[in-house]
PDB file of N, CA and C in Angstrom:
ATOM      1  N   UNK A   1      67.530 131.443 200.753  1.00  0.00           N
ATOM      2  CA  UNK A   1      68.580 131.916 199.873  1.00  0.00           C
ATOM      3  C   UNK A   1      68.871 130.896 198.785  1.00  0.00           C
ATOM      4  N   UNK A   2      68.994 129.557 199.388  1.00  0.00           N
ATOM      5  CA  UNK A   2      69.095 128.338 198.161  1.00  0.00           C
ATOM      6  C   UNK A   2      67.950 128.367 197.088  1.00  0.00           C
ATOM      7  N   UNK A   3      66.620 128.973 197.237  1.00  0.00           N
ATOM      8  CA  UNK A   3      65.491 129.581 196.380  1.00  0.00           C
ATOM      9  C   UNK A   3      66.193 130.476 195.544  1.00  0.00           C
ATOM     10  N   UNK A   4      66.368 130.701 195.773  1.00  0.00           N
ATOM     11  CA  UNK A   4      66.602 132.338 195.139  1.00  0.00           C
ATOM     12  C   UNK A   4      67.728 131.914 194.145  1.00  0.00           C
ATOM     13  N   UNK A   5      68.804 131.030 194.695  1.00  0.00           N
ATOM     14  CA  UNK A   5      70.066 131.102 193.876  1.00  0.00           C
ATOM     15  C   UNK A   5      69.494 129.740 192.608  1.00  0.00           C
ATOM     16  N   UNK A   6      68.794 129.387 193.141  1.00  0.00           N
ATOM     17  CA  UNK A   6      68.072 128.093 192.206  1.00  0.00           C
ATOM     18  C   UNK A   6      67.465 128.723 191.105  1.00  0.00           C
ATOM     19  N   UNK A   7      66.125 129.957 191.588  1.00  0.00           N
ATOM     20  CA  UNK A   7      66.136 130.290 190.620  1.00  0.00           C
ATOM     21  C   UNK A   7      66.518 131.116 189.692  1.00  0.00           C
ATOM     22  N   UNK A   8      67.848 131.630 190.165  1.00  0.00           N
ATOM     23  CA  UNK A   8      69.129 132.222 189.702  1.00  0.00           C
ATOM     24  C   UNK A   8      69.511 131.179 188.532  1.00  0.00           C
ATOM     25  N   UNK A   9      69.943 130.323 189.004  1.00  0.00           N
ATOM     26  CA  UNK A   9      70.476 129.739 188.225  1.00  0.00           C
ATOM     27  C   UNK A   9      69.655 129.121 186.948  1.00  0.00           C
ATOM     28  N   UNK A  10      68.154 128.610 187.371  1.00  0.00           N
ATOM     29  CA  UNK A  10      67.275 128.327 186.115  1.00  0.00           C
ATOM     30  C   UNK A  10      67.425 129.711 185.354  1.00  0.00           C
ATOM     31  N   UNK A  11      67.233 130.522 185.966  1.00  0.00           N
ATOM     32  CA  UNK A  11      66.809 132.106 184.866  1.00  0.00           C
ATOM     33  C   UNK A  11      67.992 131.853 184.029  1.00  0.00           C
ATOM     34  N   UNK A  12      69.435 131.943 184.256  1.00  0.00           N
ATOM     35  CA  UNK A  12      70.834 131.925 183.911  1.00  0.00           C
ATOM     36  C   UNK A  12      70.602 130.790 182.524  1.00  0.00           C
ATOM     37  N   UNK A  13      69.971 129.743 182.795  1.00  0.00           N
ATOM     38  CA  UNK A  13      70.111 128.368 181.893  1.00  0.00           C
ATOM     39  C   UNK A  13      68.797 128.663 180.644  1.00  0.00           C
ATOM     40  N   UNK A  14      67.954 129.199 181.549  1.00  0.00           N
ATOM     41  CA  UNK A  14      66.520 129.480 180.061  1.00  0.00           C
ATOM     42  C   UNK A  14      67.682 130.906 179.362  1.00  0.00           C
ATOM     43  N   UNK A  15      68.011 131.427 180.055  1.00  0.00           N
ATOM     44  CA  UNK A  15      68.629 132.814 179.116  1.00  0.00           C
ATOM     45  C   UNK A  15      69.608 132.185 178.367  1.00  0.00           C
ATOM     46  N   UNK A  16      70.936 131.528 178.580  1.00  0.00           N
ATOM     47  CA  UNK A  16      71.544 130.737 178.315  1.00  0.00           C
ATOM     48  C   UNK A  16      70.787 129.606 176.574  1.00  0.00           C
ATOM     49  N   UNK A  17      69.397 129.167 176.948  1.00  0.00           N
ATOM     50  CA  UNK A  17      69.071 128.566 175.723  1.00  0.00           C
ATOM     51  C   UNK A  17      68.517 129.625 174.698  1.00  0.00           C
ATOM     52  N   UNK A  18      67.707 130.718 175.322  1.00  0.00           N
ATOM     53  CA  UNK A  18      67.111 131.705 174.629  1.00  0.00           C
ATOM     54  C   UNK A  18      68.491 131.985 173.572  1.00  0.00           C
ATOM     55  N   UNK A  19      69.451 132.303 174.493  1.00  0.00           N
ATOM     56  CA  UNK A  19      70.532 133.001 173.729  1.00  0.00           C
ATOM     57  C   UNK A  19      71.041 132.020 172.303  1.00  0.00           C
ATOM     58  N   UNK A  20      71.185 130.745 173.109  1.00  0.00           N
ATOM     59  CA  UNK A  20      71.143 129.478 171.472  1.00  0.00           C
ATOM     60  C   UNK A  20      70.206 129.518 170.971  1.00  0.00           C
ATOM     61  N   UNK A  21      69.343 129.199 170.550  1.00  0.00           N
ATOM     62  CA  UNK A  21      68.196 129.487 169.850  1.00  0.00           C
ATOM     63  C   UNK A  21      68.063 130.764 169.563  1.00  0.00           C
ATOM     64  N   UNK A  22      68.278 132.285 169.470  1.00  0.00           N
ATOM     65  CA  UNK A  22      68.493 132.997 168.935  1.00  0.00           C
ATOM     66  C   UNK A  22      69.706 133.356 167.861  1.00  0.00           C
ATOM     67  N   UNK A  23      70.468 132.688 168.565  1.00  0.00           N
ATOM     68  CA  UNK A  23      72.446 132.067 167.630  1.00  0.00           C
ATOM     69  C   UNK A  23      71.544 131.350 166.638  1.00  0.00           C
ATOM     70  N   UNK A  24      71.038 130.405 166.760  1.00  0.00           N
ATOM     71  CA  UNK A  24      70.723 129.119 165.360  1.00  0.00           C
ATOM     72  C   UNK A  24      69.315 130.270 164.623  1.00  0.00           C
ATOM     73  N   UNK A  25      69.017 130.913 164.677  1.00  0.00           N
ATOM     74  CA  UNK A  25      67.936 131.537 164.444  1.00  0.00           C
ATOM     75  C   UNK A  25      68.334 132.469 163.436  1.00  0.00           C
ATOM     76  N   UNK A  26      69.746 133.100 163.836  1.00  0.00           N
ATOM     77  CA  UNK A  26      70.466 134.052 163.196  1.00  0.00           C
ATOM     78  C   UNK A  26      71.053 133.316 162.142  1.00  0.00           C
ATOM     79  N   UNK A  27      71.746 131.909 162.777  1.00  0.00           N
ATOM     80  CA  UNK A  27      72.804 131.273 161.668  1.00  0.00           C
ATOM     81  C   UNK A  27      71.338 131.018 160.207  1.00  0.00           C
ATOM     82  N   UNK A  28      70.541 130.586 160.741  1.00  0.00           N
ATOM     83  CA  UNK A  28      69.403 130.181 159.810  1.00  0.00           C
ATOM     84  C   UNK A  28      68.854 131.103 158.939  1.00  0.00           C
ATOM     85  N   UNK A  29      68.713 132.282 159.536  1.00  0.00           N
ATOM     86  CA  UNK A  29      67.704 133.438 158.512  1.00  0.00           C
ATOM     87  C   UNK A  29      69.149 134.159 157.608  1.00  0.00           C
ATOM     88  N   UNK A  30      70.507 133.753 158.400  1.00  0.00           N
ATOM     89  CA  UNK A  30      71.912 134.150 157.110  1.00  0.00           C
ATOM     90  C   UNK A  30      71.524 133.092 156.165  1.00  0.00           C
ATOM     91  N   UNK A  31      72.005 132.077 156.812  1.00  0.00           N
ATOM     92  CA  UNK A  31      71.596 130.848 155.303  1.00  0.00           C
ATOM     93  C   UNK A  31      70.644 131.056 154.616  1.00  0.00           C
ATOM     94  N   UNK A  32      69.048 131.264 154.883  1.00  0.00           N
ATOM     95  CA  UNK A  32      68.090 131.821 154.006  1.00  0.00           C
ATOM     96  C   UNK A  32      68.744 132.820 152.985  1.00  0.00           C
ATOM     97  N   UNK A  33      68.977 133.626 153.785  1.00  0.00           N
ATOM     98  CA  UNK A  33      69.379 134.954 153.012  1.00  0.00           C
ATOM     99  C   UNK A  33      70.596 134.885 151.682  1.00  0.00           C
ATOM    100  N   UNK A  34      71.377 133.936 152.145  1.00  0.00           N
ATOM    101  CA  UNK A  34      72.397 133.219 151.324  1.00  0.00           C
ATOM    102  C   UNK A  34      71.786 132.469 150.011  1.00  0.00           C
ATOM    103  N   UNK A  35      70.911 132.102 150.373  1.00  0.00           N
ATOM    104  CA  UNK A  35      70.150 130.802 149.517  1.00  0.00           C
ATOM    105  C   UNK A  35      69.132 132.053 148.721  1.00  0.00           C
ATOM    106  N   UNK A  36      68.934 132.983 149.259  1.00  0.00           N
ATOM    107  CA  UNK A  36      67.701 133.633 148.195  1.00  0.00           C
ATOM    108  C   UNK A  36      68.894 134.642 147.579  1.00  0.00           C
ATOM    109  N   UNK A  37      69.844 134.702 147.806  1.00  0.00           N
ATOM    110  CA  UNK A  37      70.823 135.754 146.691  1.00  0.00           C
ATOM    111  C   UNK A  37      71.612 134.582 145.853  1.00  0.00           C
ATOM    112  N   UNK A  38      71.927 133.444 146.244  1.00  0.00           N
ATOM    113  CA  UNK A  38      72.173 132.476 144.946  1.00  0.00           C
ATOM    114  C   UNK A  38      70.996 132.663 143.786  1.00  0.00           C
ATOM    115  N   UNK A  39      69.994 132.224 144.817  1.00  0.00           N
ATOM    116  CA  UNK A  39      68.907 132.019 143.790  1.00  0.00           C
ATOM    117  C   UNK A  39      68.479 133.146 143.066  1.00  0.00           C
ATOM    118  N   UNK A  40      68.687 134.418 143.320  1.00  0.00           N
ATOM    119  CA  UNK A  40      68.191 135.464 142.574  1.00  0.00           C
ATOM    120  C   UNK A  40      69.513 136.068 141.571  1.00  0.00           C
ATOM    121  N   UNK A  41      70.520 135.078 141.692  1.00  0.00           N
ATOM    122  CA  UNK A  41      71.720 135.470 141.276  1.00  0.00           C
ATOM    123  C   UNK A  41      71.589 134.488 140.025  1.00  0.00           C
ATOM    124  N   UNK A  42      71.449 133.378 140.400  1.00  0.00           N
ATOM    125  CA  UNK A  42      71.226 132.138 139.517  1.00  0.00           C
ATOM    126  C   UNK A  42      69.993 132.308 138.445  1.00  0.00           C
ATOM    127  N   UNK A  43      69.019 133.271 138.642  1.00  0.00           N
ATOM    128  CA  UNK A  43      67.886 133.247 137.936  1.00  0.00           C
ATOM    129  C   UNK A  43      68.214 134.464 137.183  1.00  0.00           C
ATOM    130  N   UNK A  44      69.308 135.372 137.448  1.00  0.00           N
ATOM    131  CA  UNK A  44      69.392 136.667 136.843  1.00  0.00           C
ATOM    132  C   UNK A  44      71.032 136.367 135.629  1.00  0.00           C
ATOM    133  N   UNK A  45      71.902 135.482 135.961  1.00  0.00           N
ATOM    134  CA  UNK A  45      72.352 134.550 134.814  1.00  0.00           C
ATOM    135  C   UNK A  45      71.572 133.797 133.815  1.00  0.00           C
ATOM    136  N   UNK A  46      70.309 132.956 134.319  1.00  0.00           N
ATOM    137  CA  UNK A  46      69.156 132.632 133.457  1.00  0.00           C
ATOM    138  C   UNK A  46      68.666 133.306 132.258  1.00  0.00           C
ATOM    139  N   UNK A  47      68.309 134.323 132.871  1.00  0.00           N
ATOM    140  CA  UNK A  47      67.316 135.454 132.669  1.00  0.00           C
ATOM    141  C   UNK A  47      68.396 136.171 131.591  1.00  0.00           C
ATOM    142  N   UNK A  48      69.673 135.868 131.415  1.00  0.00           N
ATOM    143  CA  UNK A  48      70.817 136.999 130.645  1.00  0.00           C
ATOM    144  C   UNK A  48      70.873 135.646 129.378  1.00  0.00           C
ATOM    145  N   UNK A  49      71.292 134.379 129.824  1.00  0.00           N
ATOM    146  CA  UNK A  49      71.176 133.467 128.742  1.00  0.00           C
ATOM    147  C   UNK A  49      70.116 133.307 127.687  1.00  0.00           C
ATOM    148  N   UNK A  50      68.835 133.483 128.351  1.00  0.00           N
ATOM    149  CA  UNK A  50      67.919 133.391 127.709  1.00  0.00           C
ATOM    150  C   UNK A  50      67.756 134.437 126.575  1.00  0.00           C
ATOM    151  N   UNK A  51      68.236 135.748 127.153  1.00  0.00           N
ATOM    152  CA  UNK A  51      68.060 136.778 126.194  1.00  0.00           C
ATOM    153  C   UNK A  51      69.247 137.258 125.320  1.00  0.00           C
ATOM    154  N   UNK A  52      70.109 136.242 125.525  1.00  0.00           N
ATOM    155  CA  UNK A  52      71.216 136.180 124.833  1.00  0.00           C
ATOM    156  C   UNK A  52      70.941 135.365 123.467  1.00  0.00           C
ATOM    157  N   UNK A  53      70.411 134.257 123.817  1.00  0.00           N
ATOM    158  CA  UNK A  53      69.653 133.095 123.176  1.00  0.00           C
ATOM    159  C   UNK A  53      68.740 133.717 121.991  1.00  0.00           C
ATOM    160  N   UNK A  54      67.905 134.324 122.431  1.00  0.00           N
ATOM    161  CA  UNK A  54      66.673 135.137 121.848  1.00  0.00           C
ATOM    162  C   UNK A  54      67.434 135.924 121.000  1.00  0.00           C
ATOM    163  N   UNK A  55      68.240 137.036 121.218  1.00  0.00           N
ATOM    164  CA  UNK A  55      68.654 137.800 120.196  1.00  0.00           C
ATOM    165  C   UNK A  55      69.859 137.402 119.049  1.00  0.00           C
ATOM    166  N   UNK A  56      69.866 136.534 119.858  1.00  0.00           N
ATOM    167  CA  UNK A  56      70.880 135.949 118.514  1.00  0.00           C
ATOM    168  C   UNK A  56      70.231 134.867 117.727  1.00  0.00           C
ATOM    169  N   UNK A  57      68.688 134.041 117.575  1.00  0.00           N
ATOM    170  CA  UNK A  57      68.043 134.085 116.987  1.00  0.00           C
ATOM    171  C   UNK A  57      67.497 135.262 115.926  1.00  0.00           C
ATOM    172  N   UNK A  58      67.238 136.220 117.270  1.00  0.00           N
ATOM    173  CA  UNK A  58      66.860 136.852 116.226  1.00  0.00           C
ATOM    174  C   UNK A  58      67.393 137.861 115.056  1.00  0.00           C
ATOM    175  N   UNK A  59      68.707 137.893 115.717  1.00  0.00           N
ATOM    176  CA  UNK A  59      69.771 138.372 114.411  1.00  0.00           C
ATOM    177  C   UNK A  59      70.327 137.258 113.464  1.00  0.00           C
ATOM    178  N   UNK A  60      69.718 135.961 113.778  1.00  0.00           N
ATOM    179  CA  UNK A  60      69.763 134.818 112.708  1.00  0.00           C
ATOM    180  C   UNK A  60      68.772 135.138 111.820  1.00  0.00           C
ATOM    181  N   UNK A  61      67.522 135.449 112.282  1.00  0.00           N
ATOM    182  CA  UNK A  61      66.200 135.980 111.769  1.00  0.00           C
ATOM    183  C   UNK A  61      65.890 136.335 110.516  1.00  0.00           C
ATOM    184  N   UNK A  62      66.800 138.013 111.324  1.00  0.00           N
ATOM    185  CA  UNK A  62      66.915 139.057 110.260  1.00  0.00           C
ATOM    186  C   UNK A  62      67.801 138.702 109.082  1.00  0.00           C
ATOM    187  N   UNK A  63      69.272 138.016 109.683  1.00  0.00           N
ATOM    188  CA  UNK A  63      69.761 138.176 108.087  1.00  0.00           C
ATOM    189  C   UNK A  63      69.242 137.248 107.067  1.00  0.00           C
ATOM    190  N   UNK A  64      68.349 135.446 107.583  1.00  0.00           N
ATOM    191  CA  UNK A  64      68.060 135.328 107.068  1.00  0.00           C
ATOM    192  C   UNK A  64      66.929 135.562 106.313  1.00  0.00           C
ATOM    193  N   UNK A  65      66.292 136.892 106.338  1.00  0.00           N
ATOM    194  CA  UNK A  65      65.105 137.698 105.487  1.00  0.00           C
ATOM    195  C   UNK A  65      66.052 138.483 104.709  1.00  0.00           C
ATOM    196  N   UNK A  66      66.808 139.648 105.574  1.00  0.00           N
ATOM    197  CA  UNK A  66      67.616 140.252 104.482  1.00  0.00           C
ATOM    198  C   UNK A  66      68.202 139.281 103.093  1.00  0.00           C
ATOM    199  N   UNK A  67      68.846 138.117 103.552  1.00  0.00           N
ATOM    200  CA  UNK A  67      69.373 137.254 102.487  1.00  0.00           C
ATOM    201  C   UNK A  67      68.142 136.928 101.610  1.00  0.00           C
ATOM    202  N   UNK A  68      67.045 136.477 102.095  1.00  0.00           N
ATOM    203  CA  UNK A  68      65.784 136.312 100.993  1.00  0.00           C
ATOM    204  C   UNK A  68      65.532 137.610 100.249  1.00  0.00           C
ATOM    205  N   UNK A  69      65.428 138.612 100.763  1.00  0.00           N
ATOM    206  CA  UNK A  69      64.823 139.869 100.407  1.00  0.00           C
ATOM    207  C   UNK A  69      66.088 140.425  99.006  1.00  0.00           C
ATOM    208  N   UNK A  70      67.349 139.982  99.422  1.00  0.00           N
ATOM    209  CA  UNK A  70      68.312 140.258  98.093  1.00  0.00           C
ATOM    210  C   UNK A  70      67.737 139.348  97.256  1.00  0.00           C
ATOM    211  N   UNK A  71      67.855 138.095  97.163  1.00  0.00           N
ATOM    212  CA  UNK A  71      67.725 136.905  96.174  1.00  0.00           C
ATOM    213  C   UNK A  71      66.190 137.340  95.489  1.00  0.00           C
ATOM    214  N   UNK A  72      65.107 137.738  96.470  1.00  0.00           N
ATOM    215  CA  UNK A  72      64.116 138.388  95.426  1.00  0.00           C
ATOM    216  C   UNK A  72      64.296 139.588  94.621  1.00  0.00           C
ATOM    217  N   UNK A  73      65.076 140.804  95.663  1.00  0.00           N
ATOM    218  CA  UNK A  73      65.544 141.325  94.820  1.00  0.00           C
ATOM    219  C   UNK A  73      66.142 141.535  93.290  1.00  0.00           C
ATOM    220  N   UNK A  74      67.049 140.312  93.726  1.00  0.00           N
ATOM    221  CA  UNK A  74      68.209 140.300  92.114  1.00  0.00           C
ATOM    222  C   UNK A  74      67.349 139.305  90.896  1.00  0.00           C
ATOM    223  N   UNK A  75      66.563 138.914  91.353  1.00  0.00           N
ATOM    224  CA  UNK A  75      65.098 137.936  90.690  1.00  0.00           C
ATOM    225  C   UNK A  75      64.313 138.559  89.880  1.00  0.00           C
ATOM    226  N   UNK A  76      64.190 140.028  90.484  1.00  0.00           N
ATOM    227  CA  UNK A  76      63.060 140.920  89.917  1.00  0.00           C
ATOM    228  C   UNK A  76      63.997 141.915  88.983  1.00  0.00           C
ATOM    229  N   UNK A  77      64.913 142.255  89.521  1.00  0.00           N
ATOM    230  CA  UNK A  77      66.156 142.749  88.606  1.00  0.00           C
ATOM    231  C   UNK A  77      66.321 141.977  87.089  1.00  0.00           C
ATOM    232  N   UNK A  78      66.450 140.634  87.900  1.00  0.00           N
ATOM    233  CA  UNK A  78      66.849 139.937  86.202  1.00  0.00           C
ATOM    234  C   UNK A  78      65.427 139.755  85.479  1.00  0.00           C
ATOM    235  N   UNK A  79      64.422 139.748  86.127  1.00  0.00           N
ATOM    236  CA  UNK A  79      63.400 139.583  85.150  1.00  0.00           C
ATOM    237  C   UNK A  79      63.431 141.299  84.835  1.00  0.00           C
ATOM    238  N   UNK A  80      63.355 141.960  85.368  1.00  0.00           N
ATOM    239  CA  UNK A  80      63.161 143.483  84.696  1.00  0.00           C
ATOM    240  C   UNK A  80      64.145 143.915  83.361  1.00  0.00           C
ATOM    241  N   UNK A  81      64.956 143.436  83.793  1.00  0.00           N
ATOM    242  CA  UNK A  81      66.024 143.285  83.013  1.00  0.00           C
ATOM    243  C   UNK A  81      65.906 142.342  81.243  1.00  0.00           C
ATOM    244  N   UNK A  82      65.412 140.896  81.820  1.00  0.00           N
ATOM    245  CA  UNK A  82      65.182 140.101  80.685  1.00  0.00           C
ATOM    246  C   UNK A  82      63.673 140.870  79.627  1.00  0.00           C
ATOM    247  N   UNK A  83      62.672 141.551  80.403  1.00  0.00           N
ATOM    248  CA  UNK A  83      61.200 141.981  79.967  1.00  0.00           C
ATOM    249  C   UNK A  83      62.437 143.063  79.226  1.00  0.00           C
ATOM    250  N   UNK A  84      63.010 144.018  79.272  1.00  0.00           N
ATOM    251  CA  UNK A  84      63.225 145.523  79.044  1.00  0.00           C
ATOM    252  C   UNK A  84      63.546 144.793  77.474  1.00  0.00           C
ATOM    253  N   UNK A  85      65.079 143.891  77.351  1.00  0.00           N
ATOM    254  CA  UNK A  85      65.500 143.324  76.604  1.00  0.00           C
ATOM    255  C   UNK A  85      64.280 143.199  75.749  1.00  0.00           C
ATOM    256  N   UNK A  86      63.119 142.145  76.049  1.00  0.00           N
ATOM    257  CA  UNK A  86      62.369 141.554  75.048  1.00  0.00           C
ATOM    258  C   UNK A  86      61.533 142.285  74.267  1.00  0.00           C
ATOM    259  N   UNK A  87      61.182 143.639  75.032  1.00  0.00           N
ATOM    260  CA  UNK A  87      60.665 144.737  74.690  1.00  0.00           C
ATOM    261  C   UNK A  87      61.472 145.539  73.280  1.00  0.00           C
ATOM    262  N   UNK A  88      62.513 146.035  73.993  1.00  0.00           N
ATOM    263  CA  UNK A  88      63.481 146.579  72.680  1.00  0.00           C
ATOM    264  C   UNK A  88      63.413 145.437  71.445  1.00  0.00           C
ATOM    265  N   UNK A  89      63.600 144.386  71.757  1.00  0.00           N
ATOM    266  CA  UNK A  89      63.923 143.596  70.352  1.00  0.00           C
ATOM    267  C   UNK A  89      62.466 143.137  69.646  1.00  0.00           C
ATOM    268  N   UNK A  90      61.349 143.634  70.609  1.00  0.00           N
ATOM    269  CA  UNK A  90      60.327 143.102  70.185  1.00  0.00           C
ATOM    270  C   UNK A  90      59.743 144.557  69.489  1.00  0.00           C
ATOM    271  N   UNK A  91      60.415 145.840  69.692  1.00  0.00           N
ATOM    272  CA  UNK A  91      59.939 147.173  69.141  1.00  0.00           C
ATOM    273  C   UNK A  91      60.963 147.247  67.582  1.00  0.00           C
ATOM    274  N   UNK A  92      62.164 146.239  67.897  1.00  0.00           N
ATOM    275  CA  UNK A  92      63.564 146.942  66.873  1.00  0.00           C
ATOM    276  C   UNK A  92      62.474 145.572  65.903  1.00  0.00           C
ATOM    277  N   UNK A  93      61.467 144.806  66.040  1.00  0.00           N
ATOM    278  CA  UNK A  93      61.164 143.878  64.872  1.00  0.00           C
ATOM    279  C   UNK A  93      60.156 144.318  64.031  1.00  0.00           C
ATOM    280  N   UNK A  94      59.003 145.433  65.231  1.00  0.00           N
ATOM    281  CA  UNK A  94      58.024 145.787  65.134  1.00  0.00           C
ATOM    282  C   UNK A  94      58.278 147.282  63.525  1.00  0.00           C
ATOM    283  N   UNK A  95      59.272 148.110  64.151  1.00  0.00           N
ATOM    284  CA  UNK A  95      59.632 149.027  63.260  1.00  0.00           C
ATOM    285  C   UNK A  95      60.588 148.534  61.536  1.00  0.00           C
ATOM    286  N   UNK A  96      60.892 146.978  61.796  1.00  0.00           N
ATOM    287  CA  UNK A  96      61.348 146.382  60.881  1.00  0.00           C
ATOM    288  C   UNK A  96      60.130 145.963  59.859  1.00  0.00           C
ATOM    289  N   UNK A  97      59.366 145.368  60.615  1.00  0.00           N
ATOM    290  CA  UNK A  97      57.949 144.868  59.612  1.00  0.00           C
ATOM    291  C   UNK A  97      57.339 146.069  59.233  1.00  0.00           C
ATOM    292  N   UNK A  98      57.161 147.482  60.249  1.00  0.00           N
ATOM    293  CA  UNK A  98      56.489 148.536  59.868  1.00  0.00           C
ATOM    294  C   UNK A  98      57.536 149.068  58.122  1.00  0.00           C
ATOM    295  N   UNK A  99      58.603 149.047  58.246  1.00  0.00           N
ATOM    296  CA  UNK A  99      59.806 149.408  57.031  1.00  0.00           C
ATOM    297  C   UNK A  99      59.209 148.595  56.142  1.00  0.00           C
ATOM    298  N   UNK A 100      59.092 147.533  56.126  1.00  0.00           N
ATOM    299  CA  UNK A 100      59.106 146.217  55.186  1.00  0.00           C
ATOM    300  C   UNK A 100      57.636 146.799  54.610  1.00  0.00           C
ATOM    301  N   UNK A 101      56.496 147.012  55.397  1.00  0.00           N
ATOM    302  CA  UNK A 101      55.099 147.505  54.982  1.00  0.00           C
ATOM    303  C   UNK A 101      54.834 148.586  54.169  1.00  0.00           C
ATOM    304  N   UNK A 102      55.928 149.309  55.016  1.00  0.00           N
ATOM    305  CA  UNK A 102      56.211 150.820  53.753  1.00  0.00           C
ATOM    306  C   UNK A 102      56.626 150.437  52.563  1.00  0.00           C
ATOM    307  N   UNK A 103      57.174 150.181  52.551  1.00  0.00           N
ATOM    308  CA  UNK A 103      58.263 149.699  51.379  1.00  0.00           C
ATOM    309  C   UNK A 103      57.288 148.728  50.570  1.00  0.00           C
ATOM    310  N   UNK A 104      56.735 147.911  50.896  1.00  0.00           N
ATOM    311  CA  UNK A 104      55.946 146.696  50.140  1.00  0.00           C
ATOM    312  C   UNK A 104      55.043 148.371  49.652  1.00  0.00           C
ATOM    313  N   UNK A 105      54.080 148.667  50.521  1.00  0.00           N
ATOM    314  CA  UNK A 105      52.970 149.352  49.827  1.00  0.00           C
ATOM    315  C   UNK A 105      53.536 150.488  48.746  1.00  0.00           C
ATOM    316  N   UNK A 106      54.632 151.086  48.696  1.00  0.00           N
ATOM    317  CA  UNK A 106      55.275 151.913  48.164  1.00  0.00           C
ATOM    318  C   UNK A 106      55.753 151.072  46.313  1.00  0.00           C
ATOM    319  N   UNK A 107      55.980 149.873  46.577  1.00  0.00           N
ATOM    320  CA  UNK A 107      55.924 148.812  45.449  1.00  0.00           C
ATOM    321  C   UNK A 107      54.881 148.986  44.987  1.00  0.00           C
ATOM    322  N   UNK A 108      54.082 148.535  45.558  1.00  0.00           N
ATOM    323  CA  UNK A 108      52.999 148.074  45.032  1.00  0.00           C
ATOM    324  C   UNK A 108      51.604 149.093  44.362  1.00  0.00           C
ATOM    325  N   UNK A 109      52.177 150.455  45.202  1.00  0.00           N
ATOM    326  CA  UNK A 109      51.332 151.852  43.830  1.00  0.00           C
ATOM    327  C   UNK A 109      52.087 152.179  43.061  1.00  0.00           C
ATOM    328  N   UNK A 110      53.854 152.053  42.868  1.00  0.00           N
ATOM    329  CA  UNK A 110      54.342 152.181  41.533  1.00  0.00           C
ATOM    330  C   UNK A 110      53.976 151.251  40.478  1.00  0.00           C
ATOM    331  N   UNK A 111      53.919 149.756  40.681  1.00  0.00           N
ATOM    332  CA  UNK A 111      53.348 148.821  40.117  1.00  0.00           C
ATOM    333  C   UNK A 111      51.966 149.136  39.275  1.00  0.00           C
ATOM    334  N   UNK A 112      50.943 149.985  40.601  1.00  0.00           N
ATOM    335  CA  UNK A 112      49.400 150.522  40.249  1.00  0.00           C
ATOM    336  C   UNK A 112      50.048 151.492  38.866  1.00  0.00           C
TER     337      UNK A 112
END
C-alpha cells in the first residue's frame, strides 16, 4: 500500500510540475502574443508616418511645379504680349514708309 501511495504521490508532484510548466508556457506564448501586437502596432504607426511624410512631400511637389508652371506661364504671356506690341508698331511703321513711298512716287511723276 506504501507503493502505491508513493506512487500516488510522485504522479500528484510530476502533474503538479506539468501543471507549472504549462502556467509559464501560457504566461509566455501571452507575452509573445503581447510583444507581436506592439510590434505590429508599432510598425502600423510607422507605416502611417511614413506615408504621411511622403504625401506631404508630395503636395510640396506639386505646388512647387504648379508655382513654376505659373511663372512660365506669365513669361510666355509677357513675351506674347511684348512680340504682339512689336508687331503692331512694326506694321503702324511699315504702312508709314508704304504712305511716304506713295506719296514720294506720286511727286515724283508730277515732277515727270
Amino acid at each position: 500500500a506504501s507503493r502505491a501511495e508513493e506512487r500516488a504521490i510522485l504522479a500528484e508532484e510530476r502533474a503538479s510540475r506539468a501543471e507549472e510548466r504549462a502556467s509559464r508556457a501560457e504566461t509566455a506564448l501571452a507575452r509573445r502574443r503581447d510583444e507581436v501586437v506592439k510590434l505590429q502596432h508599432d510598425d502600423a504607426v510607422r507605416v502611417a508616418k511614413e506615408l504621411r511624410a511622403e504625401r506631404r512631400r508630395d503636395s510640396e511637389s506639386l505646388a512647387s511645379t504648379r508655382a513654376e508652371l505659373a511663372r512660365e506661364r506669365d513669361d510666355h504671356r509677357r513675351s506674347k504680349d511684348a512680340l504682339s506690341s512689336e508687331v503692331r508698331s512694326l506694321s503702324m511703321k511699315l504702312a508709314e514708309a508704304q504712305t511716304a513711298t506713295t506719296t514720294a512716287a506720286r511727286r515724283n511723276m508730277f515732277v515727270l
